[in-house]
Each structure stands twice: as structure tokens, then as C-alpha cells.
Protein backbone atom coordinates (compact mmCIF):
# COMPACT_ATOMS: atom_id res chain seq x y z
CA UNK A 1 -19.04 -32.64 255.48
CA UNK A 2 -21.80 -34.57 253.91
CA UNK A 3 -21.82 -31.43 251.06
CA UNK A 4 -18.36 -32.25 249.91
CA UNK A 5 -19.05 -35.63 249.56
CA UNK A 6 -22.04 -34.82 247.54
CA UNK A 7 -19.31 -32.34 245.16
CA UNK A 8 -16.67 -35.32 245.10
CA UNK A 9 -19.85 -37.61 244.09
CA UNK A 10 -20.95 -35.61 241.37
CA UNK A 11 -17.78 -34.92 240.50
CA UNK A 12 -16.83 -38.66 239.75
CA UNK A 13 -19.72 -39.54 238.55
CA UNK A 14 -19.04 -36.69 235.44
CA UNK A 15 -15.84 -37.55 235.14
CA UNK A 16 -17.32 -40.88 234.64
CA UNK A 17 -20.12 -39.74 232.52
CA UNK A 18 -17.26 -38.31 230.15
CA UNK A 19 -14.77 -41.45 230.22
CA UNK A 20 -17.39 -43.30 228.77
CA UNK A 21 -18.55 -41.03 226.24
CA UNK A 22 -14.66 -40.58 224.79
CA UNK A 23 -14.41 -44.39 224.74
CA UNK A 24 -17.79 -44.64 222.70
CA UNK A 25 -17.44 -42.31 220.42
CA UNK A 26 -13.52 -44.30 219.98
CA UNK A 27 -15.29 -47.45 219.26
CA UNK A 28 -17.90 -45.70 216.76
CA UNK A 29 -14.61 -43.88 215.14
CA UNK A 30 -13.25 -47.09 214.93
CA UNK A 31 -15.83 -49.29 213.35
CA UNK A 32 -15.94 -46.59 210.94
CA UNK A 33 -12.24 -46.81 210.26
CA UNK A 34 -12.40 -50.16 210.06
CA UNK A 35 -15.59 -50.17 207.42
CA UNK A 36 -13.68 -47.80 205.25
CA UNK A 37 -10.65 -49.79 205.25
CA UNK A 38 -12.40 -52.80 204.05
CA UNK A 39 -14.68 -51.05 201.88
CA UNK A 40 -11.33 -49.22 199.96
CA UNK A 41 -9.57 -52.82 200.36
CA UNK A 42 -12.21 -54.53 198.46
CA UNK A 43 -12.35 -51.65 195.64
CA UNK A 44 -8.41 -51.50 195.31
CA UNK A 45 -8.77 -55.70 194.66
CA UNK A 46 -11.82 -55.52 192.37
CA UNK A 47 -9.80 -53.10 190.28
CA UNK A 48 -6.99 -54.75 189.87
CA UNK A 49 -8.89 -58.08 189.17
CA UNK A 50 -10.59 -56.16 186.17
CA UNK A 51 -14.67 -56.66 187.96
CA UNK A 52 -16.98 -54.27 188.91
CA UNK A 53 -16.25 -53.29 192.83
CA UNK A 54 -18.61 -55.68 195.47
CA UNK A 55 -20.19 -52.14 196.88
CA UNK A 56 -21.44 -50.71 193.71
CA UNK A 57 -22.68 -53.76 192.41
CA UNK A 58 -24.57 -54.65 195.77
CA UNK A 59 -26.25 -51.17 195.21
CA UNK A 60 -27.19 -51.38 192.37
CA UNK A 61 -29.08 -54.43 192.59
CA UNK A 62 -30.53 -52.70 195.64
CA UNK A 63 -31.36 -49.92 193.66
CA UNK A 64 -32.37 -52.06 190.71
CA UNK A 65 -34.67 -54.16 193.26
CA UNK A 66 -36.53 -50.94 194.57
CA UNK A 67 -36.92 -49.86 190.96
CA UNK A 68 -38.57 -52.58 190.03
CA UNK A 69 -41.17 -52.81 193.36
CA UNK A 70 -42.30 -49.47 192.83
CA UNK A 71 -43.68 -50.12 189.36
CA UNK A 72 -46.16 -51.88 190.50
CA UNK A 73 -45.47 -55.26 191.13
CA UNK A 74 -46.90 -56.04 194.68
CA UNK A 75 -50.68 -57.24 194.45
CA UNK A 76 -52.99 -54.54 195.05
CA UNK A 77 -51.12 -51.17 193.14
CA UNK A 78 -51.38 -49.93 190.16
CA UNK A 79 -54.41 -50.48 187.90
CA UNK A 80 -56.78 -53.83 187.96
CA UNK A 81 -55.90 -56.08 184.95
CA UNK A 82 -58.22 -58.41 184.26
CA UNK A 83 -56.90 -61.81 184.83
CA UNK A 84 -58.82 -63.51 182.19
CA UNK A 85 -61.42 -66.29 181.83
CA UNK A 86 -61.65 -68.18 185.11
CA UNK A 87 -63.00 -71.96 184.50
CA UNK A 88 -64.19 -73.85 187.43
CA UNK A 89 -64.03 -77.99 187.19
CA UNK A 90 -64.35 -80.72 189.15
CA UNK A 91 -61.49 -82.03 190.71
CA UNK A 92 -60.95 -86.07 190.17
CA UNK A 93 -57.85 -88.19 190.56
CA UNK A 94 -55.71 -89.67 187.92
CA UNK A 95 -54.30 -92.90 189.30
CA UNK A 96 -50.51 -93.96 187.97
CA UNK A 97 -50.62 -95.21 185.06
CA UNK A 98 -48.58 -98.68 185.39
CA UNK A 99 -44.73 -98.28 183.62
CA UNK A 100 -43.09 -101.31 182.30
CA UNK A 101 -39.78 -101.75 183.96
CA UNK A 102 -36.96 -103.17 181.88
CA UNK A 103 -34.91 -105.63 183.43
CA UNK A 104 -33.43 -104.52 186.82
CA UNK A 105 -32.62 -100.95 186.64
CA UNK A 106 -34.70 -99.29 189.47
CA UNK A 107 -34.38 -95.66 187.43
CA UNK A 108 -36.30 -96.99 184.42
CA UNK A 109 -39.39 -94.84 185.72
CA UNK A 110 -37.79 -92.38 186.78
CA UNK A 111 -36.39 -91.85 183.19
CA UNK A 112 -39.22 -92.59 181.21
């Protein structure tokens, strides 16, 4: 007895195992759907707007962006330019120089 229990066990437990696969790969199926719809959605309305579709011009300022970083400009690749004459000084303060304020007008600083 307690070896058909064990069969009826793993039984359920595939038919189980195989519900919840079907209803994953649904919801996967469906997201993708879903992003396509949009996706086509936004193209249709970018094209009959007269602009450049939102996906291609989010790529290409992706692919613009990567361009761009892998010339070189991150510290530390490429060659060593010299960065020119460095000049140490002393560091002082410069107090405020006192501004004469005309009449009342609190932005008379400010603007000068």
C-alpha cells in the first residue's frame, strides 16, 4: 500500500511540476506579447507624428554612449597626455568686498 501512495505522490507532484511550468512559460509569452505590442504601438505613433521612433533613438544614444567610452575617455586608457604646467600657490582668503546697496531693493547684490 505504502508503494502506491509513493506512485500517486510522484505522480502529483509531476503533474504539478508541469502545471507550473505551462503557466510560466504563459506569463514569459505574455510579457513578450505585451512588449511587442507596445514597442509596435509606439513605432506606428512616432510615424505618423513625423519623429524618429522612441526605440531606435534610445539605441542609438546607447550605442552612441558606448562609442564614445571606448575611445578612451575613462582616466587611465589610452596614452598619457601630459596635462601641462602644474603651479603650486599658497592658498589665502579674499574677504567680500563691501557692495553699495541702492535704496531698498534686497537684489541689488545679487545683480551687481
Amino acid at each position: 500500500m505504502n508503494g502506491l501512495f509513493d506512485f500517486f505522490a510522484r505522480l502529483l507532484r509531476g503533474v504539478l511540476k508541469l502545471a507550473l511550468g505551462l503557466m510560466a512559460l504563459a506569463f514569459v509569452l505574455s510579457l513578450l506579447l505585451a512588449t511587442l505590442v507596445v514597442v509596435l504601438g509606439v513605432s506606428l505613433w512616432a510615424l505618423i507624428t513625423g519623429r524618429k521612433p522612441a526605440p531606435l533613438v534610445v539605441f542609438n544614444r546607447f550605442r552612441e554612449t558606448s562609442q564614445r567610452y571606448t575611445q578612451g575617455v575613462w582616466p587611465g586608457r589610452g596614452p598619457a597626455q601630459p596635462m601641462g604646467d602644474v603651479v603650486d600657490v599658497q592658498a589665502h582668503e579674499v574677504p567680500d568686498a563691501p557692495v553699495p546697496r541702492s535704496g531698498q531693493d534686497p537684489m541689488a547684490r545679487v545683480i551687481r
